[in-house]
C-alpha atoms as a PDB file:
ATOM      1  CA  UNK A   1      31.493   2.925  13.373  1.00  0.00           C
ATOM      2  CA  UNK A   2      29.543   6.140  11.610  1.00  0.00           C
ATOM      3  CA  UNK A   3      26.704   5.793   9.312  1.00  0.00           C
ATOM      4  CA  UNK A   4      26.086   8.246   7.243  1.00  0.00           C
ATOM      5  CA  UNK A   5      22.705  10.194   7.159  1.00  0.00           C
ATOM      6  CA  UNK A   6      21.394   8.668   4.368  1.00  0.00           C
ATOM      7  CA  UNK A   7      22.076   4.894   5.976  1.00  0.00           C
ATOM      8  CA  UNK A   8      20.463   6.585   9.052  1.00  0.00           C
ATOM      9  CA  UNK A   9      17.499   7.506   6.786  1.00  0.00           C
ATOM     10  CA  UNK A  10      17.518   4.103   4.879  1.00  0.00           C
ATOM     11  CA  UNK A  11      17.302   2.160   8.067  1.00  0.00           C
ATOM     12  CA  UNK A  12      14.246   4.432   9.984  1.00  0.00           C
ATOM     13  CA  UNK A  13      12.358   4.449   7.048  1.00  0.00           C
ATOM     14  CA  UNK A  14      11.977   0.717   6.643  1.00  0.00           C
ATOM     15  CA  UNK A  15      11.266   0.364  10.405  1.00  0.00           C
ATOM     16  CA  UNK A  16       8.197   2.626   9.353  1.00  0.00           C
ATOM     17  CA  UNK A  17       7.077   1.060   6.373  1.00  0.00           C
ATOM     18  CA  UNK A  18       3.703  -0.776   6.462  1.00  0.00           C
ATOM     19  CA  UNK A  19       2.047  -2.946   3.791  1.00  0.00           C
ATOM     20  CA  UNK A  20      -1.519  -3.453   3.406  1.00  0.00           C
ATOM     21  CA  UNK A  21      -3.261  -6.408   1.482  1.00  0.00           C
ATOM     22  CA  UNK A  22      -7.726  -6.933   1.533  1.00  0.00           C
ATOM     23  CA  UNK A  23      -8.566 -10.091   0.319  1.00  0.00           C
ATOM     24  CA  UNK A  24     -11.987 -11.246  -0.652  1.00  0.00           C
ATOM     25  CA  UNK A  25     -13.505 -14.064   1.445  1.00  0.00           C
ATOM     26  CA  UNK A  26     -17.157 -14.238   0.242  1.00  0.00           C
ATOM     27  CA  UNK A  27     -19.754 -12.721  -1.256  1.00  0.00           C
ATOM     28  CA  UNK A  28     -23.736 -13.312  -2.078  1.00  0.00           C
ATOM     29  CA  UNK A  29     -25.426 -12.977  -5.459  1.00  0.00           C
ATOM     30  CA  UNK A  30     -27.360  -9.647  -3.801  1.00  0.00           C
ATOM     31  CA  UNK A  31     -25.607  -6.654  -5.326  1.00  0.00           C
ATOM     32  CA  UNK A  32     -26.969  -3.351  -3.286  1.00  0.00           C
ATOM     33  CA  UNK A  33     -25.425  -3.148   0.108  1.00  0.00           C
ATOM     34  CA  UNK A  34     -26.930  -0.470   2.029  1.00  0.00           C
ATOM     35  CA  UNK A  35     -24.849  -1.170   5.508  1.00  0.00           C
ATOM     36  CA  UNK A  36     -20.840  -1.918   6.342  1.00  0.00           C
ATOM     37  CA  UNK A  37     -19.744  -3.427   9.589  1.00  0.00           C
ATOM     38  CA  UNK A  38     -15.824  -3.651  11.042  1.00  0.00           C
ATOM     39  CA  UNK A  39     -13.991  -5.549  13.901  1.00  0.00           C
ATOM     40  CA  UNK A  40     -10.367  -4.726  13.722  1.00  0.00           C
ATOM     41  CA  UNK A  41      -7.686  -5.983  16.154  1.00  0.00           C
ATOM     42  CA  UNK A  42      -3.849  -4.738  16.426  1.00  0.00           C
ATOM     43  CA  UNK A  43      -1.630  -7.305  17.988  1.00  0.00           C
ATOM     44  CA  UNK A  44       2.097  -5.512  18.872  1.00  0.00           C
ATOM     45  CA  UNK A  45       5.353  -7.943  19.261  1.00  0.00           C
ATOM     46  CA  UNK A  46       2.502 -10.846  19.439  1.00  0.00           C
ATOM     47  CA  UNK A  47       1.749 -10.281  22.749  1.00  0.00           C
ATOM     48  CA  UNK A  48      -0.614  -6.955  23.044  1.00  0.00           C
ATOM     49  CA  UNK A  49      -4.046  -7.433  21.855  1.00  0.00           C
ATOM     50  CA  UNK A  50      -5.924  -4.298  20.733  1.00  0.00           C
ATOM     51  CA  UNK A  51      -9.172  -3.701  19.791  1.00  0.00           C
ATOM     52  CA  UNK A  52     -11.962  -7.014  18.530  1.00  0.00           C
ATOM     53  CA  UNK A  53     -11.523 -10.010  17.511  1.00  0.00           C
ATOM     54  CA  UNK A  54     -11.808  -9.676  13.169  1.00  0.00           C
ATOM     55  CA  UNK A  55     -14.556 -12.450  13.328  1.00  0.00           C
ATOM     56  CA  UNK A  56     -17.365 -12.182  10.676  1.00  0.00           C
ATOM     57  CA  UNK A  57     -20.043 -11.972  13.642  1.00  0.00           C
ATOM     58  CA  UNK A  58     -18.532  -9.008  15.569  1.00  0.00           C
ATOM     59  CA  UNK A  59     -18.245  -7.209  12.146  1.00  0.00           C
ATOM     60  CA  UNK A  60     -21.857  -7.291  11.565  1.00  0.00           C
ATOM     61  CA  UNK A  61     -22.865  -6.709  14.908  1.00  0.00           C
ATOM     62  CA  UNK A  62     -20.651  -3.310  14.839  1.00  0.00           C
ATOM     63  CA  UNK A  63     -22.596  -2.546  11.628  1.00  0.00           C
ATOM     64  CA  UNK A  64     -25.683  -3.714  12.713  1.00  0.00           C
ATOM     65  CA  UNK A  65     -25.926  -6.209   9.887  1.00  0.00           C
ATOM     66  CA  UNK A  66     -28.579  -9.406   9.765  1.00  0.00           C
ATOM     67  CA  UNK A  67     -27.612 -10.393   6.301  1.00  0.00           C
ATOM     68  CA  UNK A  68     -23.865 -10.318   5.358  1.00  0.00           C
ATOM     69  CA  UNK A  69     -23.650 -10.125   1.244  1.00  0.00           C
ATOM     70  CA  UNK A  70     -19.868  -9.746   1.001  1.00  0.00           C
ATOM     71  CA  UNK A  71     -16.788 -10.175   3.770  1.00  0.00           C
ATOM     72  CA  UNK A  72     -13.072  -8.861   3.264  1.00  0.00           C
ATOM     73  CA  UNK A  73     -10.329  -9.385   5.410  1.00  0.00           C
ATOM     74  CA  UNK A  74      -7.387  -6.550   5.192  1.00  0.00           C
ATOM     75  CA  UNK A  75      -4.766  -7.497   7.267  1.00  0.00           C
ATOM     76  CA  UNK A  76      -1.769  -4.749   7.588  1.00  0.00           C
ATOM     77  CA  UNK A  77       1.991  -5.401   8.809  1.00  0.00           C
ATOM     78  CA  UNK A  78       3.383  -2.592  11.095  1.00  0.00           C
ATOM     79  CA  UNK A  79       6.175  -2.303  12.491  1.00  0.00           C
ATOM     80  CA  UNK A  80       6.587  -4.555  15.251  1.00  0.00           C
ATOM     81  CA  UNK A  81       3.077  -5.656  15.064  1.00  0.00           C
ATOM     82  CA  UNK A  82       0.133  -6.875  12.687  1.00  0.00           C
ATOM     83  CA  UNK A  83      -3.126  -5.500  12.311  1.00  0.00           C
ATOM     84  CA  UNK A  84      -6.234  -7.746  10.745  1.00  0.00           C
ATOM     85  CA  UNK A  85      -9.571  -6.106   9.891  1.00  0.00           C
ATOM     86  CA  UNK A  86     -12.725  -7.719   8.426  1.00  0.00           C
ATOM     87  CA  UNK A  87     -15.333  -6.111   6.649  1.00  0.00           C
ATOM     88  CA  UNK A  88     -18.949  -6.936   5.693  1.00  0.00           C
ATOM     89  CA  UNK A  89     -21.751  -5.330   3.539  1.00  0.00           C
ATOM     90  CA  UNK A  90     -24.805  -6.459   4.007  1.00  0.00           C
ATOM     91  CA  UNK A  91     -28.459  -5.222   5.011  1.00  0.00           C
END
């Protein structure tokens, strides 16, 4: 069976595609964040851990944060694999 080039191209390009969604989790009334912290961990075929745990507390330790104001989680799907970041502002 032959596939022609632009199948070929159709097919590698969605093993390749990645989408990326931040959500809010919480946030302070303080407004002026002088400090951001991250912890991001890649997991491949849900076995191969990479990286920190996305917890709230590594994030500001990373960023050497004492008070968080806001958090975000962005969590991106690659192929064959998930990555899940969190980030805090604070001071």
């Amino acid at each position: 069976m032959k596939l022609s080039k632009k199948a070929i191209i159709l097919i590698l390009s969605l093993l390749i595609v990645a989408c990326s969604t931040t959500v809010p989790v919480s946030a302070t009334g303080s407004v002026a964040s002088s400090k951001i912290g991250t912890a991001k961990q890649t997991t491949l075929l849900s076995i191969i851990k990479l990286g920190d745990e996305p917890t709230i507390e590594n994030a500001a330790k990373n960023g050497n944060i004492t008070n968080v104001n806001t958090v975000h989680y962005k969590t991106t799907i690659i192929p064959f694999g998930i990555s899940v970041e969190c980030i805090v502002r604070g001071n």
